[in-house]
C-alpha atoms as a PDB file:
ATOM      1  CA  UNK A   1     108.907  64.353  54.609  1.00  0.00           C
ATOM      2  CA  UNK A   2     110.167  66.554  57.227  1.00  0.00           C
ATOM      3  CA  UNK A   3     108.554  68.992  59.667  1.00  0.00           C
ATOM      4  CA  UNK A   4     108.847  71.881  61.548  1.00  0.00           C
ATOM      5  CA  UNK A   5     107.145  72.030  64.892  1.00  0.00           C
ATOM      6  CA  UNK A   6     105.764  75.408  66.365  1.00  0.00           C
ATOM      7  CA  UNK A   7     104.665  74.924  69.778  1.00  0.00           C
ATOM      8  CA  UNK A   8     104.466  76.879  73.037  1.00  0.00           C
ATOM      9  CA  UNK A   9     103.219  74.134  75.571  1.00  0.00           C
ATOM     10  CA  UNK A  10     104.120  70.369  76.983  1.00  0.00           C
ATOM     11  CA  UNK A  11     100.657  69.409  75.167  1.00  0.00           C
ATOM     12  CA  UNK A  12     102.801  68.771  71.814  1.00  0.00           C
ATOM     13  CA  UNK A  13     105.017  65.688  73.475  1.00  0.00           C
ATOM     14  CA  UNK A  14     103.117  63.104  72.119  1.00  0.00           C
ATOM     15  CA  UNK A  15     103.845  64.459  68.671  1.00  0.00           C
ATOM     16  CA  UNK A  16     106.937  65.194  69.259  1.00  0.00           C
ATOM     17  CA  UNK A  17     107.787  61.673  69.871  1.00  0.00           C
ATOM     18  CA  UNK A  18     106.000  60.508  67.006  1.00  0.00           C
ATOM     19  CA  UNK A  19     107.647  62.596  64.568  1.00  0.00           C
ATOM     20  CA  UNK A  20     110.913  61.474  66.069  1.00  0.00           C
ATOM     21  CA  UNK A  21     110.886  58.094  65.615  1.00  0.00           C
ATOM     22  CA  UNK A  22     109.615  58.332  62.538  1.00  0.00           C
ATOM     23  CA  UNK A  23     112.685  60.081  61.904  1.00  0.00           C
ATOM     24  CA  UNK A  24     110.477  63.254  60.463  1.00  0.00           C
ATOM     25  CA  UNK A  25     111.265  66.138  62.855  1.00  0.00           C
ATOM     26  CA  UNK A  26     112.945  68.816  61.116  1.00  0.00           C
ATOM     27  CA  UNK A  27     112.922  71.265  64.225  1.00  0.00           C
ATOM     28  CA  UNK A  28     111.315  73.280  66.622  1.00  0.00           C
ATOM     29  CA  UNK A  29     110.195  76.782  66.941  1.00  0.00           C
ATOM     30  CA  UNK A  30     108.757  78.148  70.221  1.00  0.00           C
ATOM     31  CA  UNK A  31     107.826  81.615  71.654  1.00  0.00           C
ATOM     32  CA  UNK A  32     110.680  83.349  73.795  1.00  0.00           C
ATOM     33  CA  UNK A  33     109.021  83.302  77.014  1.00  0.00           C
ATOM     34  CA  UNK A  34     110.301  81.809  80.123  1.00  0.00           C
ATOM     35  CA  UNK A  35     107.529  79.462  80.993  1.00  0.00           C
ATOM     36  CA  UNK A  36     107.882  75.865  82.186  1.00  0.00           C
ATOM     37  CA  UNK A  37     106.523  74.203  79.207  1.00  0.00           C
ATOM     38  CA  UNK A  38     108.974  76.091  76.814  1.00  0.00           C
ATOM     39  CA  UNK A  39     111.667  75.134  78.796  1.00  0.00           C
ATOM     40  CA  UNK A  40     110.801  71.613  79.038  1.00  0.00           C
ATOM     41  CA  UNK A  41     110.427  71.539  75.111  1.00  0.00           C
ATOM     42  CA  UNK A  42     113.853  73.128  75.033  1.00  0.00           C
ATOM     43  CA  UNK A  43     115.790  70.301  77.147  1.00  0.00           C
ATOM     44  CA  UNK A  44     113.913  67.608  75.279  1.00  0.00           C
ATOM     45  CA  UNK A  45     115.136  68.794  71.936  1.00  0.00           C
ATOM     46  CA  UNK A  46     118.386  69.490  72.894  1.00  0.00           C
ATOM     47  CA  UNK A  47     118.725  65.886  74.150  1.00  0.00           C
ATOM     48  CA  UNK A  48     117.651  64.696  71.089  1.00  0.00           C
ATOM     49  CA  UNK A  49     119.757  67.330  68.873  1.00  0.00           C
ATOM     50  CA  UNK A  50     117.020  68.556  67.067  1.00  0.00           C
ATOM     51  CA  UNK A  51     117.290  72.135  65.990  1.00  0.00           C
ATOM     52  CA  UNK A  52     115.087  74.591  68.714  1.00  0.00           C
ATOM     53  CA  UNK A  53     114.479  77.693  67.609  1.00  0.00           C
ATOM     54  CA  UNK A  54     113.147  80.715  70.603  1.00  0.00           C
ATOM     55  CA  UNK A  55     111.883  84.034  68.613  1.00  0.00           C
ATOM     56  CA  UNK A  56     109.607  86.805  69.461  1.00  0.00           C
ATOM     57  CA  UNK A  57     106.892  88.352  66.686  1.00  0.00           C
ATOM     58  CA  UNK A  58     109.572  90.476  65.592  1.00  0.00           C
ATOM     59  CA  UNK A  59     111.980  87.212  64.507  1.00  0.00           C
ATOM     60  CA  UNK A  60     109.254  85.057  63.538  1.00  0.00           C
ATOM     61  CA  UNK A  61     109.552  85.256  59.846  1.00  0.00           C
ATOM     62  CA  UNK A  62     112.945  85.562  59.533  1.00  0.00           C
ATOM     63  CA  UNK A  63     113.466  82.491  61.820  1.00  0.00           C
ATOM     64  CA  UNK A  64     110.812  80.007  60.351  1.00  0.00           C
ATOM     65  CA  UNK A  65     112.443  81.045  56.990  1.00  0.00           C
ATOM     66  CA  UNK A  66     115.608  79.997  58.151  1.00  0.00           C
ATOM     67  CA  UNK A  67     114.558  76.757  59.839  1.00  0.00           C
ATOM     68  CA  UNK A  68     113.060  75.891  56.395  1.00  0.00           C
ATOM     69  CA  UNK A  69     116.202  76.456  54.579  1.00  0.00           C
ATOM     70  CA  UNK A  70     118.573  74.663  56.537  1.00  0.00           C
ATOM     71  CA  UNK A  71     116.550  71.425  57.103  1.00  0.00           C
ATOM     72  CA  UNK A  72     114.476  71.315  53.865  1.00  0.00           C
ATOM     73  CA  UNK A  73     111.332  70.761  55.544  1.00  0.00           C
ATOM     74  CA  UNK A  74     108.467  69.847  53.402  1.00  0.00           C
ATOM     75  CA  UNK A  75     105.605  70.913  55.888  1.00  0.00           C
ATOM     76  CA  UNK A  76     105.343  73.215  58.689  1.00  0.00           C
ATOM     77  CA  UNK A  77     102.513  72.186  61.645  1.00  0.00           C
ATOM     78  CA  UNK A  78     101.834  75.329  64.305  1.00  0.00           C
ATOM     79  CA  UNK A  79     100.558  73.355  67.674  1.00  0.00           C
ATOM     80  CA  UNK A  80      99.574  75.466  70.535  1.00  0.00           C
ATOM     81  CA  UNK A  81     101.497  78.823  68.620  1.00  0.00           C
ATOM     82  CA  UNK A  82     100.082  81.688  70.043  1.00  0.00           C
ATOM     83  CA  UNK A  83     101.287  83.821  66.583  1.00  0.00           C
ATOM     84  CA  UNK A  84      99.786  84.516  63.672  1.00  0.00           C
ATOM     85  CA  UNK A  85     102.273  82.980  60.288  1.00  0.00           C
ATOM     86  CA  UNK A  86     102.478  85.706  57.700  1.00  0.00           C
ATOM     87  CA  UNK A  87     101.003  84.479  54.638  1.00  0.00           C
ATOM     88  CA  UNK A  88     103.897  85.290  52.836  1.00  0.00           C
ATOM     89  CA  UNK A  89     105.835  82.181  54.483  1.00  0.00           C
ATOM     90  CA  UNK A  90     103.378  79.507  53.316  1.00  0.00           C
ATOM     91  CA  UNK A  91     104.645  79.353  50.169  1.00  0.00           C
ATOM     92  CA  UNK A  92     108.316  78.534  51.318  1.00  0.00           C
ATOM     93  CA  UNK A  93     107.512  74.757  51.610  1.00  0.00           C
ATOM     94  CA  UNK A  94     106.241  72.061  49.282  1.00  0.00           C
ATOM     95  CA  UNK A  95     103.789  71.015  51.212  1.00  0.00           C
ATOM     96  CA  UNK A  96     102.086  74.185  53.267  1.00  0.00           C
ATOM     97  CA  UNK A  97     101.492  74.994  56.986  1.00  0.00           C
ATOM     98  CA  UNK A  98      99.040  73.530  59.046  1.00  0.00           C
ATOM     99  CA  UNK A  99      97.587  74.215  62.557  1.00  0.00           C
ATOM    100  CA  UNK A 100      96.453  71.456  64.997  1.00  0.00           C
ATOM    101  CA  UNK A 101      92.980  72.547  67.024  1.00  0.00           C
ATOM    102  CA  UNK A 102      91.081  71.096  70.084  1.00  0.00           C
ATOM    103  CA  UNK A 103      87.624  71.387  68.606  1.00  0.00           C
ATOM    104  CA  UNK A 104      85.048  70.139  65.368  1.00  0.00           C
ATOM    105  CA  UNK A 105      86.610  73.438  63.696  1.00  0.00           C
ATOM    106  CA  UNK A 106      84.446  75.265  62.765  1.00  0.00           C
ATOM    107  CA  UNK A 107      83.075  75.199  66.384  1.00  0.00           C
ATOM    108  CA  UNK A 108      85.009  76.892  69.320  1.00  0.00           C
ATOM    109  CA  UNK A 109      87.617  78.824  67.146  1.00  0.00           C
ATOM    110  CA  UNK A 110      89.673  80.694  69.311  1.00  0.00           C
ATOM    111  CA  UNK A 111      92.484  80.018  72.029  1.00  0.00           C
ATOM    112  CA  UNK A 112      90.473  77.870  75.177  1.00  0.00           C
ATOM    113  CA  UNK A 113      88.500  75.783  73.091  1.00  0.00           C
ATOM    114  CA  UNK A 114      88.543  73.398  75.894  1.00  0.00           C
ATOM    115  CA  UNK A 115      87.917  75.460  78.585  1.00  0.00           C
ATOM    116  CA  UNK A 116      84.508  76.797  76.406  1.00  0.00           C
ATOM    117  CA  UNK A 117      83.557  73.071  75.559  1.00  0.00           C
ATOM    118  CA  UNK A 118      83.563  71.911  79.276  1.00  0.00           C
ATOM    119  CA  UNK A 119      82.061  75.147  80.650  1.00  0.00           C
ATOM    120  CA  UNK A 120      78.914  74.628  78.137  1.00  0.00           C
ATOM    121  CA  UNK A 121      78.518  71.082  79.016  1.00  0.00           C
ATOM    122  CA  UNK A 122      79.340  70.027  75.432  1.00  0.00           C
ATOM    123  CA  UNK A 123      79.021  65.988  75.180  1.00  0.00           C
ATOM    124  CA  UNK A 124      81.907  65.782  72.257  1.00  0.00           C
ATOM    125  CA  UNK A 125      85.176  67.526  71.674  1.00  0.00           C
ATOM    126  CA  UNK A 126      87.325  66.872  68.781  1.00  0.00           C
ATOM    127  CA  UNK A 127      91.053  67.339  67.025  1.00  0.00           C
ATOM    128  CA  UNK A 128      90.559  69.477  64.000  1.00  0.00           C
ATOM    129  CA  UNK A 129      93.998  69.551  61.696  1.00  0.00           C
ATOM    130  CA  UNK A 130      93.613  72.101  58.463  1.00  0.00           C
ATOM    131  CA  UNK A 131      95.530  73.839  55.934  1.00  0.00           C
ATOM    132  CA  UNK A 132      96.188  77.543  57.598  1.00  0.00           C
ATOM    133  CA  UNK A 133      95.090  81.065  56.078  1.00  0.00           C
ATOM    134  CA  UNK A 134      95.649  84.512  57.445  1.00  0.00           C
ATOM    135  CA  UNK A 135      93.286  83.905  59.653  1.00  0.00           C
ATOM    136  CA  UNK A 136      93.125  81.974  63.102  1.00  0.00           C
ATOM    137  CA  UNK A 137      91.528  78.821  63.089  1.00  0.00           C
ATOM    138  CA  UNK A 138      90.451  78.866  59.185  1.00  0.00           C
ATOM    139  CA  UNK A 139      91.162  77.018  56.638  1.00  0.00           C
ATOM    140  CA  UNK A 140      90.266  73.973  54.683  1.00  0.00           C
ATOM    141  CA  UNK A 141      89.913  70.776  57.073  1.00  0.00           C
ATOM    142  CA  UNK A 142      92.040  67.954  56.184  1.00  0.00           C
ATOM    143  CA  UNK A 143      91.391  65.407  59.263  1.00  0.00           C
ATOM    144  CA  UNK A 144      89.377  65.616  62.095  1.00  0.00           C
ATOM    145  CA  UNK A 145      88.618  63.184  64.747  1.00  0.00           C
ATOM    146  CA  UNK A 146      85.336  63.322  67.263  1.00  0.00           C
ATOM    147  CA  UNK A 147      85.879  62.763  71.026  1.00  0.00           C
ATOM    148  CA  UNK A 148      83.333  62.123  73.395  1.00  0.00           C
ATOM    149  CA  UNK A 149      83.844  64.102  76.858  1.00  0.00           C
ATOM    150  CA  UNK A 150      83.727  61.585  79.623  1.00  0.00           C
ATOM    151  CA  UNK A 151      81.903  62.002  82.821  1.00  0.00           C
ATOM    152  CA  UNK A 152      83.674  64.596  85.186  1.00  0.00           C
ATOM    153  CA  UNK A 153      86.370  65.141  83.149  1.00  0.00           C
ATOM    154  CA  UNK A 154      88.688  68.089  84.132  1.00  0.00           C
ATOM    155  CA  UNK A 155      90.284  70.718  81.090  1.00  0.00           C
ATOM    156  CA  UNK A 156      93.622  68.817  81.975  1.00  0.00           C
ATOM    157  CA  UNK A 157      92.766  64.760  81.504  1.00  0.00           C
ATOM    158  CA  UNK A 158      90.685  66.074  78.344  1.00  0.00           C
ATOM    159  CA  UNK A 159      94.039  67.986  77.227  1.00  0.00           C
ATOM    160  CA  UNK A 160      95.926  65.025  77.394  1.00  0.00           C
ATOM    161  CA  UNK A 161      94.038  62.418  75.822  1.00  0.00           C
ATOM    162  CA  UNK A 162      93.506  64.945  72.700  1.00  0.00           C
ATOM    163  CA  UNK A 163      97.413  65.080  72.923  1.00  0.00           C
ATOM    164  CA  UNK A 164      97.881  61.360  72.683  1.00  0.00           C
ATOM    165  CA  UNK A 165      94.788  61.148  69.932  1.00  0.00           C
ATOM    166  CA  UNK A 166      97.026  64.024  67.974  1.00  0.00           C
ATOM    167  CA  UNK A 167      99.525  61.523  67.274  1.00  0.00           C
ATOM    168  CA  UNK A 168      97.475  59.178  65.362  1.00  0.00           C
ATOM    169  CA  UNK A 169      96.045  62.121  62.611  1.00  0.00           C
ATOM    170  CA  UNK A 170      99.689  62.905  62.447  1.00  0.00           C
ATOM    171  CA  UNK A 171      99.959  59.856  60.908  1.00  0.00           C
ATOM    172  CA  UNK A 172      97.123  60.017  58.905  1.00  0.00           C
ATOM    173  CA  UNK A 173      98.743  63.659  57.938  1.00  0.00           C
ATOM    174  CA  UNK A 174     102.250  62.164  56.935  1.00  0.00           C
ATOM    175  CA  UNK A 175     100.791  59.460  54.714  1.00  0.00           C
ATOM    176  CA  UNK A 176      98.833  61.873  53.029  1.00  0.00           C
ATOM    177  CA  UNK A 177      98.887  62.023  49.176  1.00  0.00           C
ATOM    178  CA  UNK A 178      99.273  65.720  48.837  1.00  0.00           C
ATOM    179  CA  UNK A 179     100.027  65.366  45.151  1.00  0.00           C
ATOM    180  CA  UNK A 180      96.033  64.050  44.916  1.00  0.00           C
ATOM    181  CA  UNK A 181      93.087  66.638  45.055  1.00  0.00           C
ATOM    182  CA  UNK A 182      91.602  64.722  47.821  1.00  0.00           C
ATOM    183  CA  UNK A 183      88.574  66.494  49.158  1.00  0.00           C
ATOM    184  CA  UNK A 184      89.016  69.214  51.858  1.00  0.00           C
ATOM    185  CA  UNK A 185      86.226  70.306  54.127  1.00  0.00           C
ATOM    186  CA  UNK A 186      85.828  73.794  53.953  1.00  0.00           C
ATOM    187  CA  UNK A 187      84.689  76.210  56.961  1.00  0.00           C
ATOM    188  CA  UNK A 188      80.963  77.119  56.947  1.00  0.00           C
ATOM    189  CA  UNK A 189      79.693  80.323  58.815  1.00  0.00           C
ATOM    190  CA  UNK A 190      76.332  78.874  59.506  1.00  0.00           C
ATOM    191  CA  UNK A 191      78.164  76.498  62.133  1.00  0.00           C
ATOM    192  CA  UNK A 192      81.529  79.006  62.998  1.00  0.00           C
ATOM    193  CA  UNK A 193      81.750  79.963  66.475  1.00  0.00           C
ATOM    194  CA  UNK A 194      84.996  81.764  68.591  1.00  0.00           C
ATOM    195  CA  UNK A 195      85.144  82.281  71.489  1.00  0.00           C
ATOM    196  CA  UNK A 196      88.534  84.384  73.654  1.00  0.00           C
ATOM    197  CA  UNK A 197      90.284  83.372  76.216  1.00  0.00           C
ATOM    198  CA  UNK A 198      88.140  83.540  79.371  1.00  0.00           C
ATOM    199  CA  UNK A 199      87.564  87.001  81.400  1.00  0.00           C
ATOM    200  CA  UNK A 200      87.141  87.412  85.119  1.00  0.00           C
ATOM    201  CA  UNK A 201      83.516  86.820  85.148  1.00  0.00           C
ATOM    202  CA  UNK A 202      83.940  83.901  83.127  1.00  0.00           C
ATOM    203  CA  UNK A 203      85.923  82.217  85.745  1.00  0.00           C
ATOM    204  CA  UNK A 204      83.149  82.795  88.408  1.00  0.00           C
ATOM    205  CA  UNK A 205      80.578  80.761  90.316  1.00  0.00           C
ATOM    206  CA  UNK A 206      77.509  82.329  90.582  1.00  0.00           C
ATOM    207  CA  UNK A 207      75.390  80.363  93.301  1.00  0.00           C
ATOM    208  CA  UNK A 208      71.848  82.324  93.089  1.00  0.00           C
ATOM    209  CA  UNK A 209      71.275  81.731  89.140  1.00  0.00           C
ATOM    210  CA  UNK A 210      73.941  78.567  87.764  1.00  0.00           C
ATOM    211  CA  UNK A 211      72.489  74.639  88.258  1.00  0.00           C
ATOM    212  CA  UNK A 212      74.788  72.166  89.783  1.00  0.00           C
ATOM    213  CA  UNK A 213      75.866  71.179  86.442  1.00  0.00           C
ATOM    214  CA  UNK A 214      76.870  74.405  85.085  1.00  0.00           C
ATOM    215  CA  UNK A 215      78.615  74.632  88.188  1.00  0.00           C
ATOM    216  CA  UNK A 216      80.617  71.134  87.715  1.00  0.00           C
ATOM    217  CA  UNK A 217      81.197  72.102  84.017  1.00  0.00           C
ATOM    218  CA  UNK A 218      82.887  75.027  85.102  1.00  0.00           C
ATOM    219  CA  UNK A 219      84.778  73.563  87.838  1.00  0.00           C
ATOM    220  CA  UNK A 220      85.911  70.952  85.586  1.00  0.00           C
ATOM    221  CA  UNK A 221      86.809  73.600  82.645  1.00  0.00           C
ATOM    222  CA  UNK A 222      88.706  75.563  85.294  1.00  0.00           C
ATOM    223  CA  UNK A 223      90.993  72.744  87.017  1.00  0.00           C
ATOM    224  CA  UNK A 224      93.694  73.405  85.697  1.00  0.00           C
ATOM    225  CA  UNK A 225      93.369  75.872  83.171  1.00  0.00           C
ATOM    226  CA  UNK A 226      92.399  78.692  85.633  1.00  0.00           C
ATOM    227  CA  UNK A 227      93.278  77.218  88.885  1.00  0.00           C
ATOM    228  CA  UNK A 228      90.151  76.426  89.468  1.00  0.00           C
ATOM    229  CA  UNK A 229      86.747  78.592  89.560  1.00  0.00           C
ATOM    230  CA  UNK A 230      86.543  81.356  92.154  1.00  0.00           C
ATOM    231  CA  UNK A 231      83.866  81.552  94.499  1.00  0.00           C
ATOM    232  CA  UNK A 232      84.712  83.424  97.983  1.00  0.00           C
ATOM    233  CA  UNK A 233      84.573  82.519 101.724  1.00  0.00           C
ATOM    234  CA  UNK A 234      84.103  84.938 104.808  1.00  0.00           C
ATOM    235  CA  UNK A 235      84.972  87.548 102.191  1.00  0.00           C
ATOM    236  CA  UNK A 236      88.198  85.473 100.777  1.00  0.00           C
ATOM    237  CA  UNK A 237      88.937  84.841  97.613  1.00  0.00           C
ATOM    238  CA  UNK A 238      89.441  80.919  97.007  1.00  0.00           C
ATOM    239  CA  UNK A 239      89.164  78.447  94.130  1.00  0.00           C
ATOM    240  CA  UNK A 240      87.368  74.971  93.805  1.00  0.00           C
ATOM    241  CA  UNK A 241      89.459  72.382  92.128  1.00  0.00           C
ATOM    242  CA  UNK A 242      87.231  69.475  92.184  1.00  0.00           C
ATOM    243  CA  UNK A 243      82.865  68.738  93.302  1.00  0.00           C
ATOM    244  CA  UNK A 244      80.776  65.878  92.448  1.00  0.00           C
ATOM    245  CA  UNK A 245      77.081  65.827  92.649  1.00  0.00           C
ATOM    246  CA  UNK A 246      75.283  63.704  95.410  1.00  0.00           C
ATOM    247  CA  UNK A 247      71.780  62.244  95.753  1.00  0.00           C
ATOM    248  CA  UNK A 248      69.606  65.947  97.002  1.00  0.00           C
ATOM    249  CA  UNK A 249      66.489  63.493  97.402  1.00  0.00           C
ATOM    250  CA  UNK A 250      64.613  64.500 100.863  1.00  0.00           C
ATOM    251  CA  UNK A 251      67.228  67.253 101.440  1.00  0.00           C
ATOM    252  CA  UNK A 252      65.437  70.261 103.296  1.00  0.00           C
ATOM    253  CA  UNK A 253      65.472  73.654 100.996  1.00  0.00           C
ATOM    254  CA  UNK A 254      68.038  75.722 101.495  1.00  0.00           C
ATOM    255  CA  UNK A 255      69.429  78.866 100.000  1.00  0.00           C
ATOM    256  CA  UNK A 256      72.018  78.883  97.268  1.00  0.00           C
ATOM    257  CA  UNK A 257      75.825  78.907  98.338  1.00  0.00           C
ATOM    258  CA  UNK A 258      74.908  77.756 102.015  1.00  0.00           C
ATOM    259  CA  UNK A 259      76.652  74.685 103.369  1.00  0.00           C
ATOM    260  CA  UNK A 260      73.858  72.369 104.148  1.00  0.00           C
ATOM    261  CA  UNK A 261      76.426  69.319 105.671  1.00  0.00           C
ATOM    262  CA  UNK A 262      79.857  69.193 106.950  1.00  0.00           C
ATOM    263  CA  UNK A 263      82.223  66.503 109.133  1.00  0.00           C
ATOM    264  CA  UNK A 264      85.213  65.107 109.015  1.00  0.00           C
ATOM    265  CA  UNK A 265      83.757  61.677 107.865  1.00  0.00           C
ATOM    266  CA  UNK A 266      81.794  62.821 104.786  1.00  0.00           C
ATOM    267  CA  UNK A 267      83.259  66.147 103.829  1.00  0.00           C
ATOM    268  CA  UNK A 268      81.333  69.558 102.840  1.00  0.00           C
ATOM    269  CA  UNK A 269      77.831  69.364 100.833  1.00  0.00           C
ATOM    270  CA  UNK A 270      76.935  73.098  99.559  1.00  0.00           C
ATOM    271  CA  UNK A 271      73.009  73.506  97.731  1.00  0.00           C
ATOM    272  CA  UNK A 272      73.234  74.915  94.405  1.00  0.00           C
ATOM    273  CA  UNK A 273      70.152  77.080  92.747  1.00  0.00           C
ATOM    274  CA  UNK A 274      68.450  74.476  91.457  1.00  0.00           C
ATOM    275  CA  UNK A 275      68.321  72.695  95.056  1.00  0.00           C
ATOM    276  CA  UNK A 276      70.697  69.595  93.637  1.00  0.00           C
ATOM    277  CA  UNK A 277      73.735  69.438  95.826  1.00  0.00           C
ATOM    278  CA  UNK A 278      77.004  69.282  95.142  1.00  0.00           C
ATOM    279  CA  UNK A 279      80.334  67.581  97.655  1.00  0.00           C
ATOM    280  CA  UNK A 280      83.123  69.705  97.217  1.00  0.00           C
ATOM    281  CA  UNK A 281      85.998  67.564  97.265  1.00  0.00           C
ATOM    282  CA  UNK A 282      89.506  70.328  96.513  1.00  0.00           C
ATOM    283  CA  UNK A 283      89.633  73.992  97.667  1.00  0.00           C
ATOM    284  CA  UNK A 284      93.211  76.039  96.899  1.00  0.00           C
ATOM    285  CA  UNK A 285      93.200  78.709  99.082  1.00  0.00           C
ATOM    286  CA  UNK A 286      95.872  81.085 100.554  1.00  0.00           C
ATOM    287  CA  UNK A 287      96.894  78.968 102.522  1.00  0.00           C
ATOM    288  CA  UNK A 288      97.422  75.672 100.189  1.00  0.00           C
ATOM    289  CA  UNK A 289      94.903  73.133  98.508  1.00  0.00           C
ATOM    290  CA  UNK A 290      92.320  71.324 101.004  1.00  0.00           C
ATOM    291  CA  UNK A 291      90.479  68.372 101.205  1.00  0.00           C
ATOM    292  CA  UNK A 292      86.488  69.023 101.906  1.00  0.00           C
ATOM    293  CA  UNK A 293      87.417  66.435 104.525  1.00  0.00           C
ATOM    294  CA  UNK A 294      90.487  69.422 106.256  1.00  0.00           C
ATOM    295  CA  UNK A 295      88.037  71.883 105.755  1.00  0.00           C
ATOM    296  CA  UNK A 296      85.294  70.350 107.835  1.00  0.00           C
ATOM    297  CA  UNK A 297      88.384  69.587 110.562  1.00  0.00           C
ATOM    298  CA  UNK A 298      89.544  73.018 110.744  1.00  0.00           C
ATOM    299  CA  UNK A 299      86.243  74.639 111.562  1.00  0.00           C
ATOM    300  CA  UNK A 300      84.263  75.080 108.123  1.00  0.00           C
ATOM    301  CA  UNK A 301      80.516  73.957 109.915  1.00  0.00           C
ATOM    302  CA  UNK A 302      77.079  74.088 108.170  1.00  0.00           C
ATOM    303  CA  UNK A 303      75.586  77.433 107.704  1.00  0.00           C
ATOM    304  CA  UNK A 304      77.988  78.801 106.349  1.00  0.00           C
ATOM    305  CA  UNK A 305      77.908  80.286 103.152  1.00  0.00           C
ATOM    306  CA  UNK A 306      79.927  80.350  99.585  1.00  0.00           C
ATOM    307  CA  UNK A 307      79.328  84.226  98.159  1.00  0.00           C
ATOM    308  CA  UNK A 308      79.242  84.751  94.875  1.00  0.00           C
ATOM    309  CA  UNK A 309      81.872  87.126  93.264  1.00  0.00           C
ATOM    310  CA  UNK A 310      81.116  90.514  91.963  1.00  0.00           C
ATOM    311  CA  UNK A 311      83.160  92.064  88.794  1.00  0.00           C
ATOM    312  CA  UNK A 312      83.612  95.192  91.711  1.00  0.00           C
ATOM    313  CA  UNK A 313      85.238  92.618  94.044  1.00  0.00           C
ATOM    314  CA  UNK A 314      87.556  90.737  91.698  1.00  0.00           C
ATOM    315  CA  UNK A 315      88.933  94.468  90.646  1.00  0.00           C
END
């Protein structure tokens, strides 16, 4: 069986290999957009002559329909495609489209499923692979796989184990029997959830009301989906890449966002709302990405304070 591959990010290259040597990669179809994981899809598949196709919404149909007929592809899979497949295509191949998704579909529909999982301190993520509908994310279930978030893991190392685990239900997927009526799951609204990509706010730490661990989570969804999660400094913008928590036992109260410790040996300690304290370890700022260890050298002291973003100030 042959496939065709639409995909806008580097997240896919562990399928793309996979199909490959199992000689089963029709072609490729990506979004026209000049971004560095198009482009590095685009070498790749023009090293290993395999048809890449680059169309806008306007060319989609006309392009996947041409893809079809001139490799005879049997399935079509849509990983990380940011555009919705006209219903009127899925009927062009034997065996149907299918979308891959980084959650227990029906949880976390939507385009950041990651970023949402990490930011609500979910213990398990998934790999969801259905049959697709005219609608996002819908769709009867044909594999899914549960995986278990490990401690302090970022949106990118969870990204690219999922990647690697995609692989294997690919297999699963190609030895398929889709002449059987296996049993599909089927999407329930009682357990359906979506969530959008996130907004400003979203992004932000707010020192007076989140814990330490919401804090983490979203420092960990952030890095490096969003560049990290924005907090500000003597009225700058910056954005925390990386914290892990520390024994607060015997720590004297202090208010939320102030820097309780900081030296060159140990790094910066800042108390959260719930008086647990976090180390930051990796700031970017204007000025590049920092150790907690430069800042401390470069005159970051304790007392100072981390403020907490307003909507008003990130406008």
């Amino acid at each position: 069986m042959k496939i065709i591959l639409l995909a806008s990010s580097n997240t896919v290259f562990p399928s793309l290999h996979f199909l490959q040597n199992q000689q089963m990669l029709a072609g490729i179809i990506c979004p026209e957009r000049s971004t560095e994981d198009i482009l590095q899809i685009q070498e790749w598949a023009n090293t290993k002559a395999v048809p890449v196709s680059l169309i806008t919404e306007k060319t989609l149909s006309s392009a996947i329909s041409e893809m079809i007929r001139t490799t005879a592809a049997g399935l079509v899979l849509a990983y990380t495609f940011p555009f919705k497949i006209p219903v009127s295509l899925f009927e062009l191949v034997k065996y149907g489209f299918y979308n891959v998704h980084y959650s227990l579909l029906p949880k976390y529909r939507g385009p950041a499923p990651i970023f949402w999982q990490l930011k609500n301190g979910d213990q398990n993520s998934g790999i969801t692979i259905h049959k697709m509908t005219g609608q996002f994310d819908d769709g009867p279930i044909v594999s899914q796989l549960l995986v278990p978030v490990l401690a302090g893991e970022n949106e990118g190392l969870l990204n690219s184990r999922l990647s690697h685990l995609t692989a294997g239900l690919l297999k699963e997927l190609a030895d398929k029997d889709f002449t059987s009526t296996s049993p599909q799951t089927v999407h329930t609204k009682e357990d359906s959830s979506y969530f959008g990509r996130p907004a400003e706010q979203d992004i932000c730490i707010n020192w007076e009301s989140q814990t330490s661990i919401e804090i983490e989570n979203l420092i960990n969804a952030c890095n490096p989906y969003c560049n990290g999660a924005v907090t500000f400094f003597r009225g700058q913008p910056l954005r925390i890449l990386e914290v892990n928590p520390t024994d607060s036992a015997g720590a004297a109260p202090a208010a939320a966002g102030h820097i309780v410790h900081a030296d060159q040996q140990y790094g910066l300690f800042v108390m959260c709302a719930d008086q647990n304290i976090l180390r930051i370890n990796i700031i970017k700022m204007n000025e590049g990405i920092f150790t907690g260890f430069k800042l401390s050298a470069i005159g970051i002291k304790a007392g100072d304070k981390f403020e907490s973003p307003g909507i008003a100030t990130l406008a």
